[in-house]
C-alpha atoms as a PDB file:
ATOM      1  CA  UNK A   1     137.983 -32.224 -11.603  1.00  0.00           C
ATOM      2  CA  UNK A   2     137.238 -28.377 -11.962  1.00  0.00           C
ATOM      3  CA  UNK A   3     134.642 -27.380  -9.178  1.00  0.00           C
ATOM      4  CA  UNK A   4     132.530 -24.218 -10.015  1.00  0.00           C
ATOM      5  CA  UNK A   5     130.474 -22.418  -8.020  1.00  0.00           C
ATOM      6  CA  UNK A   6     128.022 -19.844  -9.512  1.00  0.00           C
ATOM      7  CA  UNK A   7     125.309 -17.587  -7.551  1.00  0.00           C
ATOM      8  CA  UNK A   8     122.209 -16.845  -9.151  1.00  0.00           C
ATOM      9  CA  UNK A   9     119.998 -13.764  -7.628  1.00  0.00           C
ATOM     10  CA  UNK A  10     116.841 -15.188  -8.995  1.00  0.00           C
ATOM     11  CA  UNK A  11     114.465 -18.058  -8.071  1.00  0.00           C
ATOM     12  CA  UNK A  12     116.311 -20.236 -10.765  1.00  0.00           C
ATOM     13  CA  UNK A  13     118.182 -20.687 -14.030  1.00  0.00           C
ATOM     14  CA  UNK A  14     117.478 -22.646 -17.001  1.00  0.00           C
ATOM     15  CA  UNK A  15     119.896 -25.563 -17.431  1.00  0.00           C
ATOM     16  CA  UNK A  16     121.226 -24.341 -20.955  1.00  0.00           C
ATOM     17  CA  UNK A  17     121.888 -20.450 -19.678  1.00  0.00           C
ATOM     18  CA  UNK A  18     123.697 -22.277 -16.508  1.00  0.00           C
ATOM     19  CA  UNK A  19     125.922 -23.994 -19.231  1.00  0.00           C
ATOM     20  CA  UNK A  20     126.655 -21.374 -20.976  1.00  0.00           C
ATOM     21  CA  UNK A  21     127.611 -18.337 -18.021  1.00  0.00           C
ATOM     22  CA  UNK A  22     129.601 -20.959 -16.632  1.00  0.00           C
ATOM     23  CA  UNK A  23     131.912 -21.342 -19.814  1.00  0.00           C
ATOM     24  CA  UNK A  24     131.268 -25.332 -20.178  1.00  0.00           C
ATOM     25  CA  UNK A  25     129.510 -24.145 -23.696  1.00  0.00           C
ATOM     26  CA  UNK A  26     129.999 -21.320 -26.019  1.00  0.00           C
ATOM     27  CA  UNK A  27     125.981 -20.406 -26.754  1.00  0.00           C
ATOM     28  CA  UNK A  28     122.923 -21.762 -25.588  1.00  0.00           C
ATOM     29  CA  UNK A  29     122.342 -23.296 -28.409  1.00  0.00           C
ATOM     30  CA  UNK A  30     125.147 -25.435 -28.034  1.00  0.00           C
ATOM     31  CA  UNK A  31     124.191 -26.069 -23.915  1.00  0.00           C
ATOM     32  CA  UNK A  32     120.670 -27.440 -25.613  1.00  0.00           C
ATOM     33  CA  UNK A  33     122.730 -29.822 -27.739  1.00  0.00           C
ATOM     34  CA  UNK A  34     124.937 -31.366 -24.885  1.00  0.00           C
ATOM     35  CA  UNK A  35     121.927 -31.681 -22.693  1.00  0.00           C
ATOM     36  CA  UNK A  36     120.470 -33.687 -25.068  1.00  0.00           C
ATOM     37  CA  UNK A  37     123.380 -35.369 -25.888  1.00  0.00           C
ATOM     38  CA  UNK A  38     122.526 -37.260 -22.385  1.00  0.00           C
ATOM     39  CA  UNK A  39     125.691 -36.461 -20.425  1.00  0.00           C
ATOM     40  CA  UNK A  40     124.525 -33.787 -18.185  1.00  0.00           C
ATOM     41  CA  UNK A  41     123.513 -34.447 -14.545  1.00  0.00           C
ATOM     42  CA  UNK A  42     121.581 -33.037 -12.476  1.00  0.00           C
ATOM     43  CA  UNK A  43     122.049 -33.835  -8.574  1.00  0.00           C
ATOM     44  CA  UNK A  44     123.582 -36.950  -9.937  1.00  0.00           C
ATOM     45  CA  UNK A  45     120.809 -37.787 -12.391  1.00  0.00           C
ATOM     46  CA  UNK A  46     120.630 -37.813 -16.252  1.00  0.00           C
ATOM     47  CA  UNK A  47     118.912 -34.816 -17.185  1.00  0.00           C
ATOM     48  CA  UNK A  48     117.477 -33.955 -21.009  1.00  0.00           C
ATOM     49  CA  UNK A  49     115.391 -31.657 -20.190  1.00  0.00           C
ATOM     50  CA  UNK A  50     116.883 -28.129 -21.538  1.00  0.00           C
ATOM     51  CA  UNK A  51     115.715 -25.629 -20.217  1.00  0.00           C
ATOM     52  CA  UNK A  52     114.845 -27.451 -16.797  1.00  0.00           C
ATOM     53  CA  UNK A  53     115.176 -25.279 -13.840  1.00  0.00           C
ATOM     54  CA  UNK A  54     118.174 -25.305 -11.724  1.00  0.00           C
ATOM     55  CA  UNK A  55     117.946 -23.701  -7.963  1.00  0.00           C
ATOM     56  CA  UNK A  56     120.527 -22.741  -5.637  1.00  0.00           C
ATOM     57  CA  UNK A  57     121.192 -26.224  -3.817  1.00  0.00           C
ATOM     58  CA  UNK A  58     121.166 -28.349  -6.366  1.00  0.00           C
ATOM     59  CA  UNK A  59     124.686 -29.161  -8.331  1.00  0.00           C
ATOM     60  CA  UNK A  60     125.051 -29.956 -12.275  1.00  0.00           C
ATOM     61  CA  UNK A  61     127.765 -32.497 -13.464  1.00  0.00           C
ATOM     62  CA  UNK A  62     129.240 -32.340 -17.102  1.00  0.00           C
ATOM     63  CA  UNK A  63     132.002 -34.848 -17.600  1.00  0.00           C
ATOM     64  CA  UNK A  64     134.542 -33.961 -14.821  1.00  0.00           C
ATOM     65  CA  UNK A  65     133.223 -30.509 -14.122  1.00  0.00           C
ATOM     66  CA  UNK A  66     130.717 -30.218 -11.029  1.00  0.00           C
ATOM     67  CA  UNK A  67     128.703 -26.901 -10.747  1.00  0.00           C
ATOM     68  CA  UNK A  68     126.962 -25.688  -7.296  1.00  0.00           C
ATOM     69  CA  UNK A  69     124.858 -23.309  -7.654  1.00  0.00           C
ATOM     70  CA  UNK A  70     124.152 -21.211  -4.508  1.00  0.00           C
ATOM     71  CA  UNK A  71     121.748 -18.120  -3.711  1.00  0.00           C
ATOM     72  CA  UNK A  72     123.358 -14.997  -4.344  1.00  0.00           C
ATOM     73  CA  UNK A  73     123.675 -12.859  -0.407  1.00  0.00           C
ATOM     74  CA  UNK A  74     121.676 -10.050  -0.252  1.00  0.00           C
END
């Protein structure tokens, strides 16, 4: 089960763009697709919302790949 960890230096990230710059999709097009496809989690719920916004502290679940996301350190 492949555990990623990605900073982010801003407030948040939509949940596509997180998909993508973590290399679970190719585009963000195709993040939209398997959001809506209903197997993405967020904090271990179903999520379909897109472009929903993901903050450090809260981790994103994709079949057997877990993402944390953490603030970037100044």
């Amino acid at each position: 089960m492949p555990l990623l960890e990605v900073e982010i230096s801003t407030e948040y990230i939509a949940l596509n763009d997180l998909l993508k710059i973590c290399g679970v999709v190719d585009s963000g097009g195709a993040g939209k697709a398997l959001v809506a496809s209903g197997v993405v989690k967020v904090d271990g719920v179903q999520e379909l919302r897109k472009t929903n916004k993901i903050r450090p502290g809260q981790q994103v679940q994709v079949d057997d790949t877990t993402i944390n996301v953490v603030a970037a350190q100044e």
